[in-house]
ModelCIF file with pLDDT and N, C-alpha, C, O atoms, coordinates in Angstrom:
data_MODEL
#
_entry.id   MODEL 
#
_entity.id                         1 
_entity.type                       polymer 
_entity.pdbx_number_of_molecules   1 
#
_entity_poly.entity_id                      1 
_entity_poly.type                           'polypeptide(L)' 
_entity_poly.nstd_linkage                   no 
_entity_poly.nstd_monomer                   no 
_entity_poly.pdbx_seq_one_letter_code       
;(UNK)(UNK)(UNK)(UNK)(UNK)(UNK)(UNK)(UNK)(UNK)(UNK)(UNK)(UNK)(UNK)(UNK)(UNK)(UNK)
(UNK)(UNK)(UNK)(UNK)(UNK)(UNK)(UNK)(UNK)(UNK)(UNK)(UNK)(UNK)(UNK)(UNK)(UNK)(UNK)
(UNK)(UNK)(UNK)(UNK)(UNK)(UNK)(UNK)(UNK)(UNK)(UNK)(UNK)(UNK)(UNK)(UNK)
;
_entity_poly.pdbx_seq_one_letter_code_can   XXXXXXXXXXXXXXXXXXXXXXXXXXXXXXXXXXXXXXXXXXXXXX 
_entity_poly.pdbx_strand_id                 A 
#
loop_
_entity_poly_seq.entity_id 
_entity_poly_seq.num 
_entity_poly_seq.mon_id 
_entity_poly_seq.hetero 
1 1  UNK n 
1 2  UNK n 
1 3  UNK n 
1 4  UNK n 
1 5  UNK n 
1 6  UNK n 
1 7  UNK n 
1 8  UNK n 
1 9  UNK n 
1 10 UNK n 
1 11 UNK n 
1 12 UNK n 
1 13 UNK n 
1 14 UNK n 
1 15 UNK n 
1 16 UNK n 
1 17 UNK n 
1 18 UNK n 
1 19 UNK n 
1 20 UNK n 
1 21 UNK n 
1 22 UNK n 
1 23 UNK n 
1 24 UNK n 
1 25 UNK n 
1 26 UNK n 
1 27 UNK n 
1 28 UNK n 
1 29 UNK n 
1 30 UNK n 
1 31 UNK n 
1 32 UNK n 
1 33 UNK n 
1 34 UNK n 
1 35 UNK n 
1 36 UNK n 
1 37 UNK n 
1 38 UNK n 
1 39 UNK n 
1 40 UNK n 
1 41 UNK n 
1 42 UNK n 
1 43 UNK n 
1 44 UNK n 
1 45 UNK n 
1 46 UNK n 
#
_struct_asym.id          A 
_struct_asym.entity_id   1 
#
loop_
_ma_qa_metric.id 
_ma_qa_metric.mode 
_ma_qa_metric.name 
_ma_qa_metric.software_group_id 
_ma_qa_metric.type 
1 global pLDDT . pLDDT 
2 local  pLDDT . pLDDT 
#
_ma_qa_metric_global.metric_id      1 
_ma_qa_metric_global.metric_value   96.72 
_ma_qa_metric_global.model_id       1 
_ma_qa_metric_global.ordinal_id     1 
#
loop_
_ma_qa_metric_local.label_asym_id 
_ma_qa_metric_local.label_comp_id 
_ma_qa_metric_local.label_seq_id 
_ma_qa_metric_local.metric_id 
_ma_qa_metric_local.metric_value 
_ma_qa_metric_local.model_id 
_ma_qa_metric_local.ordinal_id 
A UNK 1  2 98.00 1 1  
A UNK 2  2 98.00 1 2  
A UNK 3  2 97.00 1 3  
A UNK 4  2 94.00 1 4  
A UNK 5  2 92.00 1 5  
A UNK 6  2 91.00 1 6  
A UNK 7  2 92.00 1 7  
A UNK 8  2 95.00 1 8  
A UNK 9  2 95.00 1 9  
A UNK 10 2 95.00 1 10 
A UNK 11 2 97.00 1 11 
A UNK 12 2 98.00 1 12 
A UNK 13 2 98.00 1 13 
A UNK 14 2 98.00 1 14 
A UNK 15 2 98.00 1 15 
A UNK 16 2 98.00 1 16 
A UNK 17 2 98.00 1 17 
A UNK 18 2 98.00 1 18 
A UNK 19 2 96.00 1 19 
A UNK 20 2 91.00 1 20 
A UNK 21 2 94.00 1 21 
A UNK 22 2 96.00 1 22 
A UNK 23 2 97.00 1 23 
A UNK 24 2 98.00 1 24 
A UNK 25 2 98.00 1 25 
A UNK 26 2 98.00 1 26 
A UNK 27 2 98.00 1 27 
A UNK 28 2 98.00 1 28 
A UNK 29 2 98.00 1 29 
A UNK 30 2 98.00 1 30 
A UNK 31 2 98.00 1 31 
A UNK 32 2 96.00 1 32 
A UNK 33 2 95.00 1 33 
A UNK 34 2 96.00 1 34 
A UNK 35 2 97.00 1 35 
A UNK 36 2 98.00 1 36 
A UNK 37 2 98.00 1 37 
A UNK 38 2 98.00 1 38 
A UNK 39 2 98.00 1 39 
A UNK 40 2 98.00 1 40 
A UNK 41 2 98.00 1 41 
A UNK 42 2 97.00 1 42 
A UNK 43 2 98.00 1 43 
A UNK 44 2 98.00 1 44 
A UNK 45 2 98.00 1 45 
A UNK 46 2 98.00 1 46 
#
loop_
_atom_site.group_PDB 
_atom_site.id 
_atom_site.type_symbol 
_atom_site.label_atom_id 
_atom_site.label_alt_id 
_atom_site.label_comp_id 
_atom_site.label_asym_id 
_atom_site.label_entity_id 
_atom_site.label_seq_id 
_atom_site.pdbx_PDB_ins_code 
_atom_site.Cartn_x 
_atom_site.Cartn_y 
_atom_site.Cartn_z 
_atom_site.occupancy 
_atom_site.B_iso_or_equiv 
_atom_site.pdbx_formal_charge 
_atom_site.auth_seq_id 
_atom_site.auth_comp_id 
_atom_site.auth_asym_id 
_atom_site.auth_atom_id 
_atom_site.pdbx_PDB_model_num 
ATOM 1   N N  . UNK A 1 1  ? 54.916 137.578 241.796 1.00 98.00 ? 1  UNK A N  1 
ATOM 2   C CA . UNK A 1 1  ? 55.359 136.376 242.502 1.00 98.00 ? 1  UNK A CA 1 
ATOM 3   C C  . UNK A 1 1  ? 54.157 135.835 243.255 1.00 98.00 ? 1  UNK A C  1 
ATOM 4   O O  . UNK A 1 1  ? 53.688 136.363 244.263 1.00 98.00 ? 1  UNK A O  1 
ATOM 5   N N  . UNK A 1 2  ? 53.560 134.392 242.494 1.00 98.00 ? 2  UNK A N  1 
ATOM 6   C CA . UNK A 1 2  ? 52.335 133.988 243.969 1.00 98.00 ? 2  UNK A CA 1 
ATOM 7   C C  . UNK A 1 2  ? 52.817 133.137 244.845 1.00 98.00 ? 2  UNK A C  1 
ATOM 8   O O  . UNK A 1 2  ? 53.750 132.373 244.597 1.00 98.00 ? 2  UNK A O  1 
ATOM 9   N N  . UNK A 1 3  ? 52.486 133.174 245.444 1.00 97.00 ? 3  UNK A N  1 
ATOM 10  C CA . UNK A 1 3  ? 52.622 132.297 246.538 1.00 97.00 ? 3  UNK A CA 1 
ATOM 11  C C  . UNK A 1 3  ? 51.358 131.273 246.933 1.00 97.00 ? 3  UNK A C  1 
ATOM 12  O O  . UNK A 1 3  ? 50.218 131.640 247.218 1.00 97.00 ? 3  UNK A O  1 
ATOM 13  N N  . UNK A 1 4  ? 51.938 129.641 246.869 1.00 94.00 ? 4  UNK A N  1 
ATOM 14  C CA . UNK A 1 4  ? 50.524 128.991 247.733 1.00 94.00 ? 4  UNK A CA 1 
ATOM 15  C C  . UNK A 1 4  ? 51.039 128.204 248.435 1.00 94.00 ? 4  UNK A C  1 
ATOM 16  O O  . UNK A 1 4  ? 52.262 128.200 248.581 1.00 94.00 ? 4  UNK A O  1 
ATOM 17  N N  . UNK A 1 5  ? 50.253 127.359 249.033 1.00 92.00 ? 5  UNK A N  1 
ATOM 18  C CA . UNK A 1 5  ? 50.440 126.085 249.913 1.00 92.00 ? 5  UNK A CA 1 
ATOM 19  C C  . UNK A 1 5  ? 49.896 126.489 251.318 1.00 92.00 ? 5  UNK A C  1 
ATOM 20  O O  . UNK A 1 5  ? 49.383 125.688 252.100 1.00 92.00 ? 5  UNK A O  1 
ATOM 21  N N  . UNK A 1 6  ? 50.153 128.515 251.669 1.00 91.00 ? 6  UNK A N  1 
ATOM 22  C CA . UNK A 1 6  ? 49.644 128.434 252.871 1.00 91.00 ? 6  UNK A CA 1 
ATOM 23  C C  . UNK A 1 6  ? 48.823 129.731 252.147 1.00 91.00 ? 6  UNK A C  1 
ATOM 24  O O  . UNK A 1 6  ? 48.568 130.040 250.984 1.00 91.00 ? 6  UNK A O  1 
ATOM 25  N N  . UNK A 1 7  ? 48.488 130.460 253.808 1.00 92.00 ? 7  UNK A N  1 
ATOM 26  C CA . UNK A 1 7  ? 47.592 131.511 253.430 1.00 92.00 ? 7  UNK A CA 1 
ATOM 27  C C  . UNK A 1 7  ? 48.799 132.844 253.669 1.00 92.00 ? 7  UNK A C  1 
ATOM 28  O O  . UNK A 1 7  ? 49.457 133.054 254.687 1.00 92.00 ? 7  UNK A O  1 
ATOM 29  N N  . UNK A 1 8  ? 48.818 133.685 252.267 1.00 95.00 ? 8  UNK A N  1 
ATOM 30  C CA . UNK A 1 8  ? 49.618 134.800 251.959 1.00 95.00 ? 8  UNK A CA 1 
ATOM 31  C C  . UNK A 1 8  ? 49.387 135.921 252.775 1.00 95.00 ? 8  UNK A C  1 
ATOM 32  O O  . UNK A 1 8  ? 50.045 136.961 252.784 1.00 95.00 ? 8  UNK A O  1 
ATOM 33  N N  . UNK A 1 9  ? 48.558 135.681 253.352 1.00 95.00 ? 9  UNK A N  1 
ATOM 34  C CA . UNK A 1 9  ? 48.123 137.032 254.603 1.00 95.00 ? 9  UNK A CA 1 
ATOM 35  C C  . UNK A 1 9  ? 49.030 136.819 256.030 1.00 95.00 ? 9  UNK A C  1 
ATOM 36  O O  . UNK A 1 9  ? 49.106 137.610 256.971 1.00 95.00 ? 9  UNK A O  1 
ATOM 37  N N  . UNK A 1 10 ? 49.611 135.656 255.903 1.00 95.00 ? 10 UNK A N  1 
ATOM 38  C CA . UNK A 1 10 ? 50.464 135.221 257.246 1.00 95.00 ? 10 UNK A CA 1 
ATOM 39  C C  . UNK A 1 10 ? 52.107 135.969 256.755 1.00 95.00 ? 10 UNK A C  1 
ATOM 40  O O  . UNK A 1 10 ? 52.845 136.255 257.698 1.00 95.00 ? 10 UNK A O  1 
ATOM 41  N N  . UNK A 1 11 ? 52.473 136.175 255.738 1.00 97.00 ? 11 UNK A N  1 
ATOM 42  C CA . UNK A 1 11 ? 53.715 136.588 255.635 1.00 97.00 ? 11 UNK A CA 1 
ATOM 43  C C  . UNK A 1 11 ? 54.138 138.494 254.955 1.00 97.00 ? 11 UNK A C  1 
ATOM 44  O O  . UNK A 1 11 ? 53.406 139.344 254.449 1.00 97.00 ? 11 UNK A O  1 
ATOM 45  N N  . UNK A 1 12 ? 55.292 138.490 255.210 1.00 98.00 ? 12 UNK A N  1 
ATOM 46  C CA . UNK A 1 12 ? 56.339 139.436 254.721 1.00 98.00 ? 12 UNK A CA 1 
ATOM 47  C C  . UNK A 1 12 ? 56.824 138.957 253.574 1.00 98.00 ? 12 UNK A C  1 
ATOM 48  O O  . UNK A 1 12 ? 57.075 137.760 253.432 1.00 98.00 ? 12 UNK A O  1 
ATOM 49  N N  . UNK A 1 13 ? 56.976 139.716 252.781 1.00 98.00 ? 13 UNK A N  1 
ATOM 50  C CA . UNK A 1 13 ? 57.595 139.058 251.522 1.00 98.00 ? 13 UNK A CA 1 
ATOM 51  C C  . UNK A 1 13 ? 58.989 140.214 251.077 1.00 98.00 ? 13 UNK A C  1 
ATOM 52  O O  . UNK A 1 13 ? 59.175 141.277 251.668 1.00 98.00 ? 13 UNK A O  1 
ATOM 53  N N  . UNK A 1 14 ? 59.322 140.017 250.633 1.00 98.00 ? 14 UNK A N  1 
ATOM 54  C CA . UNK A 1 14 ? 60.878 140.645 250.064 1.00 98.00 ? 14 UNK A CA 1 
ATOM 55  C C  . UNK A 1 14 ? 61.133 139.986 248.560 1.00 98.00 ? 14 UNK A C  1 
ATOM 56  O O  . UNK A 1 14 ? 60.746 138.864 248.235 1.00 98.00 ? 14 UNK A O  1 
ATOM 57  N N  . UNK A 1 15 ? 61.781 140.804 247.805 1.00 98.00 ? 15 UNK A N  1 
ATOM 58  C CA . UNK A 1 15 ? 62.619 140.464 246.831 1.00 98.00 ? 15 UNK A CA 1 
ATOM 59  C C  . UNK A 1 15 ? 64.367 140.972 246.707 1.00 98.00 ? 15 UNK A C  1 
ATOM 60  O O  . UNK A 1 15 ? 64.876 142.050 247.017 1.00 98.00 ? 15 UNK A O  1 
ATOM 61  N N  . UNK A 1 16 ? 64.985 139.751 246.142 1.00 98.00 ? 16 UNK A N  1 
ATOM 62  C CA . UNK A 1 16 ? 66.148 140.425 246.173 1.00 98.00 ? 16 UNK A CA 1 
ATOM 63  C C  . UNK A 1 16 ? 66.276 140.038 244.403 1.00 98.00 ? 16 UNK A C  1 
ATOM 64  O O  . UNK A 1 16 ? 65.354 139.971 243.590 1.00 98.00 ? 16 UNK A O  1 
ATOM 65  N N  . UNK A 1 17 ? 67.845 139.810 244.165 1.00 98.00 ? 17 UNK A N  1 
ATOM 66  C CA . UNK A 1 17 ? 68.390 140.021 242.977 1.00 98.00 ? 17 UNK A CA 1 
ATOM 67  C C  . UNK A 1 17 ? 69.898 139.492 243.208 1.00 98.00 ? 17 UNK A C  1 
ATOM 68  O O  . UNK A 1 17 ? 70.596 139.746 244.190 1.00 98.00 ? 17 UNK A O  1 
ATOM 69  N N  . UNK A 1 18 ? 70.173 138.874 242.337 1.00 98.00 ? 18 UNK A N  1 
ATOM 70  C CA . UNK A 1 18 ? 72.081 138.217 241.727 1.00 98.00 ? 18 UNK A CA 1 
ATOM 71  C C  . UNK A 1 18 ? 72.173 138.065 240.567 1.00 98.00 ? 18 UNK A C  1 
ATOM 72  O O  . UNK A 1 18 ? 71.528 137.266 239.888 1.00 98.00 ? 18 UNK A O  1 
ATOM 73  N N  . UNK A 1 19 ? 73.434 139.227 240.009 1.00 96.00 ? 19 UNK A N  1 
ATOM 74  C CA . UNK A 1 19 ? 73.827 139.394 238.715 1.00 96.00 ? 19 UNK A CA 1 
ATOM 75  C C  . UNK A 1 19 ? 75.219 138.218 238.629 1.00 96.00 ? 19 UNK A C  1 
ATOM 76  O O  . UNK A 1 19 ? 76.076 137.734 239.369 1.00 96.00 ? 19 UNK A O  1 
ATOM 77  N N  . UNK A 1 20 ? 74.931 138.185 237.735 1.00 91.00 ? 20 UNK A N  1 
ATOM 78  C CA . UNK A 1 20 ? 76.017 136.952 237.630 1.00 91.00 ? 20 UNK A CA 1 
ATOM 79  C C  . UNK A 1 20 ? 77.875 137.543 238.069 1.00 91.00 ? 20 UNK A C  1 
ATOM 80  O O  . UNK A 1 20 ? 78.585 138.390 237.528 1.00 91.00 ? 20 UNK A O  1 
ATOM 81  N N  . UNK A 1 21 ? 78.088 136.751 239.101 1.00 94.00 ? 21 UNK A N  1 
ATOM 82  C CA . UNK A 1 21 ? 79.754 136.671 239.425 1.00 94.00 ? 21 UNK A CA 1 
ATOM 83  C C  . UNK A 1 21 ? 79.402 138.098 240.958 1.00 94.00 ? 21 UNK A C  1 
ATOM 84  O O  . UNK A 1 21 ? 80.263 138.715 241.585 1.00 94.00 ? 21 UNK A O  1 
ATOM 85  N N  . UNK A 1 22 ? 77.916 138.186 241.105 1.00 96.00 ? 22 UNK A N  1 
ATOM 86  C CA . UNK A 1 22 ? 77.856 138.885 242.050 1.00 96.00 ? 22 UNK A CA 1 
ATOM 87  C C  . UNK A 1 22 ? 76.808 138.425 243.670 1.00 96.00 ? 22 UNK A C  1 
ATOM 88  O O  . UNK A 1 22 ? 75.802 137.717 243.716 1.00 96.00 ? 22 UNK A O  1 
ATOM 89  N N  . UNK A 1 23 ? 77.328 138.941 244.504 1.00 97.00 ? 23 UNK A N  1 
ATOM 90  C CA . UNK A 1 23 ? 76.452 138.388 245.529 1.00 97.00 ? 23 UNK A CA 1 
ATOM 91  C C  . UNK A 1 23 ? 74.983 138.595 245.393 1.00 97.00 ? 23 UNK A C  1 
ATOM 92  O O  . UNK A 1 23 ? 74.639 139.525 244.663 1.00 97.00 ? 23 UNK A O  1 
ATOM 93  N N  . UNK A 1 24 ? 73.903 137.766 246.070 1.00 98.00 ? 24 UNK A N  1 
ATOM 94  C CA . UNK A 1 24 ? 72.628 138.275 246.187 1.00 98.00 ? 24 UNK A CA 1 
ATOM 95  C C  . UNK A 1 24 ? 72.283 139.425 246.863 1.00 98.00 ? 24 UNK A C  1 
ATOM 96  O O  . UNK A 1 24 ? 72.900 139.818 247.853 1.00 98.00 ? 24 UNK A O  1 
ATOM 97  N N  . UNK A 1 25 ? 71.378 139.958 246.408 1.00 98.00 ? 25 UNK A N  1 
ATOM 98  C CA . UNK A 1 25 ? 71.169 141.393 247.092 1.00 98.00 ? 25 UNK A CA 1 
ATOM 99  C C  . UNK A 1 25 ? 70.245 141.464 247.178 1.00 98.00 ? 25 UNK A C  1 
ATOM 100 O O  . UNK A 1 25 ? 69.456 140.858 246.453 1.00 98.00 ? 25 UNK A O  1 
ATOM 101 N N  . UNK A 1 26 ? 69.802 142.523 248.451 1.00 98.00 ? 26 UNK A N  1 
ATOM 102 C CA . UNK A 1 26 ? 68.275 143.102 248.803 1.00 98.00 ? 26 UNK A CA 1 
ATOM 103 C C  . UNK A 1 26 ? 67.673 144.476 247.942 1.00 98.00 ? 26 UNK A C  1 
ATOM 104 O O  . UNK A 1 26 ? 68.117 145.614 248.092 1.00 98.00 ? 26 UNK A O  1 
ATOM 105 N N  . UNK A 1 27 ? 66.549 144.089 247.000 1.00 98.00 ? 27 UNK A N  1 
ATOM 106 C CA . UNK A 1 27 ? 65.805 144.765 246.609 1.00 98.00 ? 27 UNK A CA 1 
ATOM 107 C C  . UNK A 1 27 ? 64.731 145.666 246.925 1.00 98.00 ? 27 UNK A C  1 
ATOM 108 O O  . UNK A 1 27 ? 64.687 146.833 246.534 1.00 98.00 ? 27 UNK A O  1 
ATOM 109 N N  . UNK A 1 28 ? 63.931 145.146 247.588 1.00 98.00 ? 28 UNK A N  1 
ATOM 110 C CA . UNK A 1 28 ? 62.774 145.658 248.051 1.00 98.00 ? 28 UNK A CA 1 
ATOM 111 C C  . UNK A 1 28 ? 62.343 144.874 249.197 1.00 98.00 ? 28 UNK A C  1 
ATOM 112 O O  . UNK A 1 28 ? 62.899 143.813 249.477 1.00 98.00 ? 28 UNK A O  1 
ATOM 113 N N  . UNK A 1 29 ? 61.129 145.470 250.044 1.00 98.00 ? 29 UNK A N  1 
ATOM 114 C CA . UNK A 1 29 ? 60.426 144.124 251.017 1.00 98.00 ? 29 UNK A CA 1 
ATOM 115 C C  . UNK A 1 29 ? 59.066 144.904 251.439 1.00 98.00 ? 29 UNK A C  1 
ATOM 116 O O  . UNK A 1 29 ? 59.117 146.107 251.695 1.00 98.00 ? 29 UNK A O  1 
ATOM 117 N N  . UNK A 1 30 ? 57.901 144.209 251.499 1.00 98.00 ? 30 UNK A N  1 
ATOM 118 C CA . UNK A 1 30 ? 56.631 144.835 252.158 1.00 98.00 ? 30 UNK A CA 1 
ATOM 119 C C  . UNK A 1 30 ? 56.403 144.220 253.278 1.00 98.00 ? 30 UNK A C  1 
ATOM 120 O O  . UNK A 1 30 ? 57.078 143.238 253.586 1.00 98.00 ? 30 UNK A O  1 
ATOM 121 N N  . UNK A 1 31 ? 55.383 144.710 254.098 1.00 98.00 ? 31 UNK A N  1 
ATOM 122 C CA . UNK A 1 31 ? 55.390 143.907 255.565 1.00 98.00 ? 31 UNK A CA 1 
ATOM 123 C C  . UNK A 1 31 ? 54.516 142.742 255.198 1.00 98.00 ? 31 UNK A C  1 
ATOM 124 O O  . UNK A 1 31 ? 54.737 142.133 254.151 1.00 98.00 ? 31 UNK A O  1 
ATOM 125 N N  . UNK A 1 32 ? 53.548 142.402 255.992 1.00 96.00 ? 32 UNK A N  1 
ATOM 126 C CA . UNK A 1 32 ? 52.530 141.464 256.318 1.00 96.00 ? 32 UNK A CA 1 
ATOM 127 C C  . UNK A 1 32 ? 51.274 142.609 255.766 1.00 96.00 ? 32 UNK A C  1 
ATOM 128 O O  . UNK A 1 32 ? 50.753 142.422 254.666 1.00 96.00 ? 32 UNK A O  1 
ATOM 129 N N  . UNK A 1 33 ? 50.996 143.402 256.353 1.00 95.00 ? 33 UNK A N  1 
ATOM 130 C CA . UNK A 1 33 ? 49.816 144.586 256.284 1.00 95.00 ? 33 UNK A CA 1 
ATOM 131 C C  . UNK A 1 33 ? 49.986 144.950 254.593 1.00 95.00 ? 33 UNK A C  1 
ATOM 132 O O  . UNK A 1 33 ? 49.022 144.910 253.829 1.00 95.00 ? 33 UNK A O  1 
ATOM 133 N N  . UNK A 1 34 ? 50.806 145.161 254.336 1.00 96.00 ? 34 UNK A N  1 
ATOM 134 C CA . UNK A 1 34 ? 51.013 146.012 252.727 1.00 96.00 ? 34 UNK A CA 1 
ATOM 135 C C  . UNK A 1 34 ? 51.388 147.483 253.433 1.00 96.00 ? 34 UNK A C  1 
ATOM 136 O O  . UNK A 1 34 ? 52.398 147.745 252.781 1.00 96.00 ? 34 UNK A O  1 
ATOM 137 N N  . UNK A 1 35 ? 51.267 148.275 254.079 1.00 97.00 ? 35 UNK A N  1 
ATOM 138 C CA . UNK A 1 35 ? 51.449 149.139 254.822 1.00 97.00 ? 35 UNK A CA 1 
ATOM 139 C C  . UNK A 1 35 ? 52.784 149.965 254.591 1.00 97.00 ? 35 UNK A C  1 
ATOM 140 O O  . UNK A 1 35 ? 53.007 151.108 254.190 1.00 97.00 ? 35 UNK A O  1 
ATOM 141 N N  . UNK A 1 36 ? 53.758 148.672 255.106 1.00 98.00 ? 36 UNK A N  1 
ATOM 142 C CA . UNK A 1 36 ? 55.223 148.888 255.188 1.00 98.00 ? 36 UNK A CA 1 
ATOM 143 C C  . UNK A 1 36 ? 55.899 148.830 254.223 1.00 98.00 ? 36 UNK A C  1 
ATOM 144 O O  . UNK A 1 36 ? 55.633 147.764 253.669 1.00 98.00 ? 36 UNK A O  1 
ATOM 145 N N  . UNK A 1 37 ? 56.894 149.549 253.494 1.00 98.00 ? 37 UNK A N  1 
ATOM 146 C CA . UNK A 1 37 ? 57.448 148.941 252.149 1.00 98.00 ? 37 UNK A CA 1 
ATOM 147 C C  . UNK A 1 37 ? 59.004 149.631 252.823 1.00 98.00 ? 37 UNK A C  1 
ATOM 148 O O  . UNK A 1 37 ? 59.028 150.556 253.634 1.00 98.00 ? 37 UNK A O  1 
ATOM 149 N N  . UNK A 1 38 ? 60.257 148.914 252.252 1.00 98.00 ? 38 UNK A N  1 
ATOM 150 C CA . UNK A 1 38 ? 61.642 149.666 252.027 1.00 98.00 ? 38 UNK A CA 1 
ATOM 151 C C  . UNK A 1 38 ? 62.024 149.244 250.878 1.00 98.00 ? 38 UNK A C  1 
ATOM 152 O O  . UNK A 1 38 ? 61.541 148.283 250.278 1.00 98.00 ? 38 UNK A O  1 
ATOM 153 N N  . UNK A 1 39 ? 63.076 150.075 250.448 1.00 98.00 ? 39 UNK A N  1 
ATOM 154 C CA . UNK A 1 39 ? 63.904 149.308 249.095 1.00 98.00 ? 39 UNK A CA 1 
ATOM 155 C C  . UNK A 1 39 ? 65.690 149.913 249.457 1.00 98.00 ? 39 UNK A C  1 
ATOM 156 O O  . UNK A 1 39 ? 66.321 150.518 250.323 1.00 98.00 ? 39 UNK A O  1 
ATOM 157 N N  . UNK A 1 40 ? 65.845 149.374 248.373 1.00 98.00 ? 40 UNK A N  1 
ATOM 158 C CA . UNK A 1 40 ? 67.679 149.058 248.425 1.00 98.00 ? 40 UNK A CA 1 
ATOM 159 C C  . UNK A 1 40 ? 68.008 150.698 247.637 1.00 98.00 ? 40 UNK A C  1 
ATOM 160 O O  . UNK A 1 40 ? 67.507 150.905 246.532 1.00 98.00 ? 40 UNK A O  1 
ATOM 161 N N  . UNK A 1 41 ? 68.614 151.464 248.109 1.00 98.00 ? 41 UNK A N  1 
ATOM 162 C CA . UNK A 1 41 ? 69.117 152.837 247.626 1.00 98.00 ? 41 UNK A CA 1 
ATOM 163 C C  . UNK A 1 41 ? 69.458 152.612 246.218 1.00 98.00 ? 41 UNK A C  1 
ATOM 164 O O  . UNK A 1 41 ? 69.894 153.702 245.849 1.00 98.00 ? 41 UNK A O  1 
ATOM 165 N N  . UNK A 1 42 ? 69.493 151.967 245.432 1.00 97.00 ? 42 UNK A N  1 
ATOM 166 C CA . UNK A 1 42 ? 69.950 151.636 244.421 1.00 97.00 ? 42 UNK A CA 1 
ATOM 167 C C  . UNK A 1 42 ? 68.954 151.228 243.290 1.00 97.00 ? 42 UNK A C  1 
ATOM 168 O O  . UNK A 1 42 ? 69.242 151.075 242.103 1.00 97.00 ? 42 UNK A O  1 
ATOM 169 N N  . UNK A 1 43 ? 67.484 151.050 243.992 1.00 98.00 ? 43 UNK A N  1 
ATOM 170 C CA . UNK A 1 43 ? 66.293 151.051 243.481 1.00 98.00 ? 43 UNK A CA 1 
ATOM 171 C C  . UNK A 1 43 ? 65.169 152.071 243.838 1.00 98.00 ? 43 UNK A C  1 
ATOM 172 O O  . UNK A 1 43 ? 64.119 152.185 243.206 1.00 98.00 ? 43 UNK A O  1 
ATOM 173 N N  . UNK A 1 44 ? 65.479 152.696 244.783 1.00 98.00 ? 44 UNK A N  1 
ATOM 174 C CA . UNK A 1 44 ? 64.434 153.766 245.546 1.00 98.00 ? 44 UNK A CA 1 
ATOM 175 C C  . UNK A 1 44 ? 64.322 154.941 244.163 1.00 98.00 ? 44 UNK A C  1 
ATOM 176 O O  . UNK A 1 44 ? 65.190 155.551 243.538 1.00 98.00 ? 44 UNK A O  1 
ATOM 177 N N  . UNK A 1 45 ? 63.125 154.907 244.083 1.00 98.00 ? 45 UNK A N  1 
ATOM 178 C CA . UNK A 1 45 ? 62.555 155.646 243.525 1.00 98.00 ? 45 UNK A CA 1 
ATOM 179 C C  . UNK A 1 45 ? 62.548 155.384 242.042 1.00 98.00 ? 45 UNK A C  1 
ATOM 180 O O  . UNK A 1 45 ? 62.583 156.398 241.345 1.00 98.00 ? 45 UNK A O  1 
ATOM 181 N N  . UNK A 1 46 ? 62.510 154.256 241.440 1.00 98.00 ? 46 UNK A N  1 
ATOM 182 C CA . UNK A 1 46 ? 62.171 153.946 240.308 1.00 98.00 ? 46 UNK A CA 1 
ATOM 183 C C  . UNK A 1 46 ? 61.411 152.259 240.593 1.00 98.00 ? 46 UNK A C  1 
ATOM 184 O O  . UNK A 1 46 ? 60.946 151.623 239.646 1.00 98.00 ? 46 UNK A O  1 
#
């Protein structure tokens, strides 16, 4: 996923996911640093 218009070092980024006839959901997210990462129990560890 790129990102432009500003500078990518200013943000957090996240991904989520929606299967059809289902709500959006949280996937993953890193901080600002790269440092920080979580994911959704349902993706952890693959």
């Amino acid at each position: 996923c790129a990102l432009s218009g500003r500078s990518f070092t200013m943000y957090a980024m996240g991904w989520f996911r929606q299967a059809p006839g289902k709500e959006r959901e949280f996937v993953a997210a890193i901080s600002r640093s790269g440092i920080s990462t979580y994911y959704a129990d349902s993706v952890k560890g693959r």
